[in-house]
Protein backbone atom coordinates (compact mmCIF):
# COMPACT_ATOMS: atom_id res chain seq x y z
CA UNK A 1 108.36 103.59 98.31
CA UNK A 2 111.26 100.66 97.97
CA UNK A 3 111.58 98.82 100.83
CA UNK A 4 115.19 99.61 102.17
CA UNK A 5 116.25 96.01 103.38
CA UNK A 6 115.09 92.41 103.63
CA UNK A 7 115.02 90.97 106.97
CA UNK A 8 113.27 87.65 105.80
CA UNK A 9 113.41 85.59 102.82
CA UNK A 10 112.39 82.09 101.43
CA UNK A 11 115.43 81.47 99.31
CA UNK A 12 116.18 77.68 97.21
CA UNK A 13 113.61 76.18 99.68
CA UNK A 14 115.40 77.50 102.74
CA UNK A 15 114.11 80.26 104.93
CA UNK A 16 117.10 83.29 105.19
CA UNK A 17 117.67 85.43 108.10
CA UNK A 18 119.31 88.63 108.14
CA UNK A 19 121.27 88.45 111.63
CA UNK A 20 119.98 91.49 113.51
CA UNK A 21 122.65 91.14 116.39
CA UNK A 22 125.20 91.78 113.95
CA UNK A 23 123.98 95.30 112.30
CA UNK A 24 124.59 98.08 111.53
CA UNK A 25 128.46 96.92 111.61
CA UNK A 26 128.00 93.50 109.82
CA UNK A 27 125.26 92.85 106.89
CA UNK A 28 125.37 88.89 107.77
CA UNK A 29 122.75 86.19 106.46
CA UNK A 30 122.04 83.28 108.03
CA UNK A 31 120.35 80.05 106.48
CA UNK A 32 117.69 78.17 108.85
CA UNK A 33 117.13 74.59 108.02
CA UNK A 34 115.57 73.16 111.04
CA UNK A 35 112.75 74.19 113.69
CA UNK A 36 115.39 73.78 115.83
CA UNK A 37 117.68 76.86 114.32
CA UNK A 38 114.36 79.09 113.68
CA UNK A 39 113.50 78.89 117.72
CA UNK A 40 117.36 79.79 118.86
CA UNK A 41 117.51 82.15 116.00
CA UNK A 42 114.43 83.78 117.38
CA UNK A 43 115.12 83.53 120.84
CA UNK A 44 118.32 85.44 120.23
CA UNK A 45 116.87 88.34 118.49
CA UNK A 46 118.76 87.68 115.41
CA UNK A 47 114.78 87.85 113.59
CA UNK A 48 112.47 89.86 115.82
CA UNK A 49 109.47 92.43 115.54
CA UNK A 50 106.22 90.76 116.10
CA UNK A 51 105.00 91.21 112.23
CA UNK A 52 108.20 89.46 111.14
CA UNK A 53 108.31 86.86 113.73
CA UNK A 54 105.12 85.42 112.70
CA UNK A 55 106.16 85.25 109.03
CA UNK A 56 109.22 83.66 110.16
CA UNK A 57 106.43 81.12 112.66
CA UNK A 58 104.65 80.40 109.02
CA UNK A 59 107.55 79.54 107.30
CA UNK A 60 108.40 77.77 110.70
CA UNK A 61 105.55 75.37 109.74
CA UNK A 62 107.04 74.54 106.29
CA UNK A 63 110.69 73.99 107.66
CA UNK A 64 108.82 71.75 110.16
CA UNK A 65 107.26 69.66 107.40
CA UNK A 66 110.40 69.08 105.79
CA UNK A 67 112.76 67.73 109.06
CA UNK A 68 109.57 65.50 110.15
CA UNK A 69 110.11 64.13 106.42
CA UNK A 70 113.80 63.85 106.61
CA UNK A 71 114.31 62.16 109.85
CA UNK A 72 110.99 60.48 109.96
CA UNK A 73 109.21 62.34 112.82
CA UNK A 74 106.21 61.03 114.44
CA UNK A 75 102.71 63.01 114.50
CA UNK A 76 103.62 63.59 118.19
CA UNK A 77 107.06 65.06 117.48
CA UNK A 78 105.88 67.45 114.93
CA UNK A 79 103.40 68.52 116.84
CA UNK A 80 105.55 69.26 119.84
CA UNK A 81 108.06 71.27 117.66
CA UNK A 82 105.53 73.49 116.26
CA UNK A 83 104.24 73.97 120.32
CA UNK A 84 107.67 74.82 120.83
CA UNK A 85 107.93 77.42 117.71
CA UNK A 86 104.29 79.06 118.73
CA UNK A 87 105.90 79.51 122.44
CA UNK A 88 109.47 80.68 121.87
CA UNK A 89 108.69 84.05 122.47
CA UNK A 90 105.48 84.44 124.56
CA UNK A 91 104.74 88.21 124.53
CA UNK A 92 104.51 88.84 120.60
CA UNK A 93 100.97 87.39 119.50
CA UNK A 94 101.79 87.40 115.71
CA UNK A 95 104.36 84.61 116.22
CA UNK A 96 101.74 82.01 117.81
CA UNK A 97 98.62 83.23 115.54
CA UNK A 98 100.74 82.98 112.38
CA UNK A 99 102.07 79.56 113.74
CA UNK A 100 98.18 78.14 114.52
CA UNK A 101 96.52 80.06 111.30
CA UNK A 102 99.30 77.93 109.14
CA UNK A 103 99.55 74.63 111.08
CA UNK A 104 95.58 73.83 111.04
CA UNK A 105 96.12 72.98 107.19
CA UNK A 106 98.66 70.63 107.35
CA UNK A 107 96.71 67.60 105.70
CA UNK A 108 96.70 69.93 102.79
CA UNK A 109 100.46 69.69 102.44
CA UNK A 110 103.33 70.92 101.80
CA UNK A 111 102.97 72.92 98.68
CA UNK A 112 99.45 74.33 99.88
CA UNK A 113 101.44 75.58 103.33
CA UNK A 114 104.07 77.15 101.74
CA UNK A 115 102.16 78.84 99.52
CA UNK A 116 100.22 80.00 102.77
CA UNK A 117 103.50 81.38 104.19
CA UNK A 118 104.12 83.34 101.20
CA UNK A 119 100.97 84.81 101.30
CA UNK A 120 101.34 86.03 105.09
CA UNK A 121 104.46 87.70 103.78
CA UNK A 122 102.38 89.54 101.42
CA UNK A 123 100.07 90.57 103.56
CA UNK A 124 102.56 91.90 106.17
CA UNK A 125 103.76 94.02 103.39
CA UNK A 126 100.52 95.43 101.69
CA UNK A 127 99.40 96.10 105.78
CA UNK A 128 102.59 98.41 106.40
CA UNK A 129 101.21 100.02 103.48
CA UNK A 130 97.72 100.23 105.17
CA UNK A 131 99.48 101.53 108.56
CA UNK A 132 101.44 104.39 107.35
CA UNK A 133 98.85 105.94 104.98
CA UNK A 134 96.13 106.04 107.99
CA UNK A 135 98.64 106.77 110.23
CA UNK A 136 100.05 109.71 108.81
CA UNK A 137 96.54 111.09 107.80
CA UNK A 138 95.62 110.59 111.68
CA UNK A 139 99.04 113.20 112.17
CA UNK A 140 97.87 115.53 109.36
CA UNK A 141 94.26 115.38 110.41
CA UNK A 142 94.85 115.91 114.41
CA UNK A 143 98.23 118.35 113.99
CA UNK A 144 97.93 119.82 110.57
CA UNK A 145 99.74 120.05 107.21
CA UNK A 146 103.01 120.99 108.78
CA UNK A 147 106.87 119.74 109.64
CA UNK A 148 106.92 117.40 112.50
CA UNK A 149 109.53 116.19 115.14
CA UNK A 150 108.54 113.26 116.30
CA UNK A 151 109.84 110.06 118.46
CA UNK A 152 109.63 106.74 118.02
CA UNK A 153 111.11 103.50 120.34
CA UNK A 154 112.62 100.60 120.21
CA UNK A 155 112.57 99.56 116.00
CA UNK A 156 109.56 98.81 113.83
CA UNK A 157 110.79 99.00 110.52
CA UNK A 158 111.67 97.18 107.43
CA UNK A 159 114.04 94.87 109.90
CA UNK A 160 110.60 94.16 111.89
CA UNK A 161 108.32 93.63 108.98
CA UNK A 162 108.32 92.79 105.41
CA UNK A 163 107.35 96.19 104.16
CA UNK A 164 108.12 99.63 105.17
CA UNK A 165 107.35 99.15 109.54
CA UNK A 166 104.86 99.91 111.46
CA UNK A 167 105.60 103.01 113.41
CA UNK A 168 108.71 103.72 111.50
CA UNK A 169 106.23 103.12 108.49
CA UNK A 170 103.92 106.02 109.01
CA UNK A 171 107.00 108.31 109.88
CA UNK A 172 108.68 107.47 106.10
CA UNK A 173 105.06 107.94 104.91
CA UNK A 174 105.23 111.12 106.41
CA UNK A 175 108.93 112.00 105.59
CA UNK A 176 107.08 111.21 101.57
CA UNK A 177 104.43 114.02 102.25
CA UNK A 178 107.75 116.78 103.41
CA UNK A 179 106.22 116.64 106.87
CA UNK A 180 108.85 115.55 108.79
CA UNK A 181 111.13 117.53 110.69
CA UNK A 182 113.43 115.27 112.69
CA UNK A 183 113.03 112.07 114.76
CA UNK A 184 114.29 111.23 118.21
CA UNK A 185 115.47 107.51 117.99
CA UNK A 186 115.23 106.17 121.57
CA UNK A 187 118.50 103.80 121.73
CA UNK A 188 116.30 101.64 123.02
CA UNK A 189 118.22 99.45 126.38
CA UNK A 190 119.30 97.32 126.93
CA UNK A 191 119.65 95.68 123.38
CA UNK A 192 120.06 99.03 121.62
CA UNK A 193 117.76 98.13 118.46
CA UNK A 194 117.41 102.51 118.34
CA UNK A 195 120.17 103.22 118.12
CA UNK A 196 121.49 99.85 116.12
CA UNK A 197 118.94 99.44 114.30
CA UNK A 198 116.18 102.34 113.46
CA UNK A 199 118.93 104.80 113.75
CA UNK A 200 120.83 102.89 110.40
CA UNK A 201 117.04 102.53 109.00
CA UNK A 202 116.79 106.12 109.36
CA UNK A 203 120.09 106.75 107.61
CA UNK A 204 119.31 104.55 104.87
CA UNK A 205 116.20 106.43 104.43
CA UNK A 206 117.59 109.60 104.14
CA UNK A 207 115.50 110.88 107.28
CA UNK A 208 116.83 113.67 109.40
CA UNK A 209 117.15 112.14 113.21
CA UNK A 210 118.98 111.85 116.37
CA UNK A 211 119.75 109.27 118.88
CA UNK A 212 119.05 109.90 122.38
CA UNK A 213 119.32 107.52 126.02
CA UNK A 214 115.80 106.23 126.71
CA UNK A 215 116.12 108.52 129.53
CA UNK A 216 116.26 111.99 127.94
CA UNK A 217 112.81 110.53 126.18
CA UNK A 218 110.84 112.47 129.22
CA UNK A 219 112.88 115.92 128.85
CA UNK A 220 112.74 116.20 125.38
CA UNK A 221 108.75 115.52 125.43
CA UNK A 222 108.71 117.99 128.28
CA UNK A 223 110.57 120.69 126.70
CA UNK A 224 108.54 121.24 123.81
CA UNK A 225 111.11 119.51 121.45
CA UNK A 226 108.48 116.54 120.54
CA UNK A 227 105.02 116.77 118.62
CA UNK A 228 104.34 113.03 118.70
CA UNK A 229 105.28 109.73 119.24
CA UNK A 230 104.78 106.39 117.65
CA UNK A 231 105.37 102.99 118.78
CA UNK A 232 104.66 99.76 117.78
CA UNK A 233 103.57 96.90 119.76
CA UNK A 234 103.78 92.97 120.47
CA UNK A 235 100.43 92.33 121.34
CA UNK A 236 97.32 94.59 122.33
CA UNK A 237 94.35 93.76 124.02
CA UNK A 238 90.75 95.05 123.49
CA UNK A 239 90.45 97.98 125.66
CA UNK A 240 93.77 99.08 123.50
CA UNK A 241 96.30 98.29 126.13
CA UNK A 242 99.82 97.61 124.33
CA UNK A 243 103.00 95.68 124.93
CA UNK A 244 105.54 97.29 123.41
CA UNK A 245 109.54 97.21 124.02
CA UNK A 246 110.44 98.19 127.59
CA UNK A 247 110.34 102.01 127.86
CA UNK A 248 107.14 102.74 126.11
CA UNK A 249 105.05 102.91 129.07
CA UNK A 250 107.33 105.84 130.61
CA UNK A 251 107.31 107.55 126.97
CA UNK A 252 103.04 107.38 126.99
CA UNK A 253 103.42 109.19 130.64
CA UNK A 254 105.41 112.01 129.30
CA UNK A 255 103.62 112.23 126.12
CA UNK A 256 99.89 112.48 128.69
CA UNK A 257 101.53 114.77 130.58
CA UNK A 258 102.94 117.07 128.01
CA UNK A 259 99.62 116.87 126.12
CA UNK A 260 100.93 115.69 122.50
CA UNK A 261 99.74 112.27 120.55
CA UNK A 262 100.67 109.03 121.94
CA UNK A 263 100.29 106.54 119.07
CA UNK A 264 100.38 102.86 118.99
CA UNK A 265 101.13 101.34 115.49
CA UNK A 266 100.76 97.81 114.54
CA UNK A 267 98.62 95.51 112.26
CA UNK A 268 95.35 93.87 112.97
CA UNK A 269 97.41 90.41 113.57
CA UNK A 270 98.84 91.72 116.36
CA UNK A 271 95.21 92.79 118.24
CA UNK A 272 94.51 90.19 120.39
CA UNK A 273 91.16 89.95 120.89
CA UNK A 274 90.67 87.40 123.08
CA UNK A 275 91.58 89.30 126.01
CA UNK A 276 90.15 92.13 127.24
CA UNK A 277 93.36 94.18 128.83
CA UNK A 278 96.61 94.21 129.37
CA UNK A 279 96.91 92.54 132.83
CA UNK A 280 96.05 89.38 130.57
CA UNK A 281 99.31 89.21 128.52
CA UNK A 282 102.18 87.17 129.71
CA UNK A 283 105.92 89.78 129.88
CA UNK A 284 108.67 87.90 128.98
CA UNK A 285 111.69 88.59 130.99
CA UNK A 286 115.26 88.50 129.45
CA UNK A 287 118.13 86.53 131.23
CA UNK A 288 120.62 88.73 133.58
CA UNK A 289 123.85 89.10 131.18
CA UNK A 290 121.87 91.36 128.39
CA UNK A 291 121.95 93.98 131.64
CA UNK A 292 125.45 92.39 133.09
CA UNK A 293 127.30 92.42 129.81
CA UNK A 294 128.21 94.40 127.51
CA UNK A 295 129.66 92.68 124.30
CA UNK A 296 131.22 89.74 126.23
CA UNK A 297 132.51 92.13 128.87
CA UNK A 298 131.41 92.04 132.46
CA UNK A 299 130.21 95.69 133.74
CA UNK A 300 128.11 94.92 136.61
CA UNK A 301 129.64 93.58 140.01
CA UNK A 302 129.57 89.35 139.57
CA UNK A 303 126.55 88.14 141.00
CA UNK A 304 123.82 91.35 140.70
CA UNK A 305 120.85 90.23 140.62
CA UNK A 306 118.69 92.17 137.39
CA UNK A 307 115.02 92.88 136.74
CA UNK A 308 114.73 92.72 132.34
CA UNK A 309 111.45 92.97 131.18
CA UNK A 310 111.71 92.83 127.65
CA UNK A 311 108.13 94.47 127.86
CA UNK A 312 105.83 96.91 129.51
CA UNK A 313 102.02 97.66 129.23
CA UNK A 314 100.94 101.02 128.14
CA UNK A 315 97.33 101.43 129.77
CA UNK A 316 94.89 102.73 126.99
CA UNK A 317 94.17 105.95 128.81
CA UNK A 318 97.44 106.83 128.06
CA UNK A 319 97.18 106.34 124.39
CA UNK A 320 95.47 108.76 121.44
CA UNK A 321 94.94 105.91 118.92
CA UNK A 322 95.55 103.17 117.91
CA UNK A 323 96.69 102.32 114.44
CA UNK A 324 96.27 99.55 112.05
CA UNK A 325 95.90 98.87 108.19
CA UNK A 326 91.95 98.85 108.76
CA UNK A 327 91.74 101.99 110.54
CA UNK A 328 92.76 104.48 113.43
CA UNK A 329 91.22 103.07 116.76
CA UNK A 330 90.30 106.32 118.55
CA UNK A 331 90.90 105.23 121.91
CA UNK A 332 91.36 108.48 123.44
CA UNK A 333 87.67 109.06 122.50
CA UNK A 334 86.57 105.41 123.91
CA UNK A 335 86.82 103.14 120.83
CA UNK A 336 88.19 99.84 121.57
CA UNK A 337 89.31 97.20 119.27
């Protein structure tokens, strides 16, 4: 299966972004030559999806390496930009494991680090691999050898990984095997990566799908329109409680309710298990004009005060399993991670 689009690449010694912000209208790439650019970059969404970010936190390291050589950097100063790379965004663990996992080997240098980045990258890829295989067999297994409709959040794709997704992996695994139907693309508020961004993955794919307001997520579950759902997440703790993009949590409700799978895809790198739930992860929470604008224009009354999660926690009762390139985490059944 070819990988539809490059969202990251380590091009002439330079690390390349594709701008997210801009698509699907503009196909724009942007270079990154300091830590500096790599943290806005980041904190603007123009790179995002918590496999991706934390190749783009290893190659971080390496583009670190090079601007403490160029403008003579103390030990202290590189060590405060890489602090400041791990924490740009705090919810998604993969950008501050990949970030540690690459930095502890500086004395080894430059060469040995990059070729540590590049590896990352390759494992992000051969995991999506791992993810949709097990996941669709968990969908096969637990539903049969039939057409599915199923709906997925928020975008976990090639734009969010190096290889095929994570949720939106299994679902072109399973669009592979003829079993799928049609997906529901949440649009995913308030940044709209559904309907931006999965929705033109979708289309590029050749998969049969419609976009919908986060809000008719419920109904259509509810109805009988929906067989399953897959998300991915930012960070999940032991007990298989998952971050996920702001949305999910009310999606896993409907889905409990309405008795159908509730699946949580991601790869082992984004497990965190040094916490044991979700009350333990940090929610990062987005700045007032991504609710009070709407592409430079004001549509909320000046001064309204906003609430933006860019997050919520899915409890694990909530969820059927968990899956990674390892394995499917039954954690309907009890198995944690």
């Amino acid at each position: 299966m070819s990988t539809p689009i490059k969202a990251i690449d380590w091009k002439n010694e330079k690390l390349v972004l594709l701008d997210q912000t801009l698509l699907p209208v503009e196909e724009s790439y942007i270079t990154i030559e300091t830590i500096q650019a790599l943290i806005t970059a980041i904190q603007r969404l123009v790179v995002r999806g918590a496999p991706v970010l934390g190749v783009a936190g290893a190659y971080g390291v390496v583009i670190a390496l090079d601007q403490a050589a160029q403008e003579n950097w103390t030990p202290a100063q590189l060590e405060q930009a890489l602090d400041d790379l791990r924490d740009a965004r705090p919810t998604a663990v993969n950008l501050a494991w990949a970030v540690e996992k690459i930095r502890k080997d500086i004395a080894r240098g430059r060469d040995f680090i990059l070729a540590s980045a590049h590896e990352l990258a390759l494992e992000d890829l051969r995991s999506c691999i791992g993810m949709g295989n097990n996941g669709a067999d968990w969908l096969v297994r637990e539903l049969g050898a039939r057409s599915l409709t199923l709906l997925t959040h928020c975008n976990t794709g090639s734009l969010a990984t190096t290889g095929t997704g994570t949720a939106l992996g299994v679902i072109r695994e399973m669009h592979t095997r003829g079993f799928v139907k049609e997906v529901y693309a949440d649009e995913s508020r308030p940044l709209l990566q559904g309907a931006r961004l999965t929705a033109w993955e979708l289309m590029k794919s050749g998969i049969p799908h419609l976009i919908q307001p986060d809000s008719a997520a419920a109904m259509a579950i509810l109805s009988g329109r929906i067989d399953a759902a897959l998300i991915g997440a930012d960070r999940i703790a032991r007990n298989g409680d998952s971050a996920n993009k702001i949305g999910s949590l009310s999606i896993a409700l409907a889905c409990h309710e309405a008795g159908i799978p509730f699946l949580v895809v991601a790869p082992e790198s984004s497990v965190d298990r040094s916490i044991e739930t979700g009350a333990d992860i940090t929610i990062e929470i987005r700045g007032d004009e991504e609710l009070t604008f709407f592409k430079g224009i004001q549509i909320s009354p000046i001064g309204a005060r906003t609430f933006n999660p860019a997050f919520d926690v899915t409890p694990a009762k909530y969820i059927s399993a968990v899956i990674t390139e390892i394995q499917a985490y039954e954690i309907a059944k009890g198995e944690t991670l």
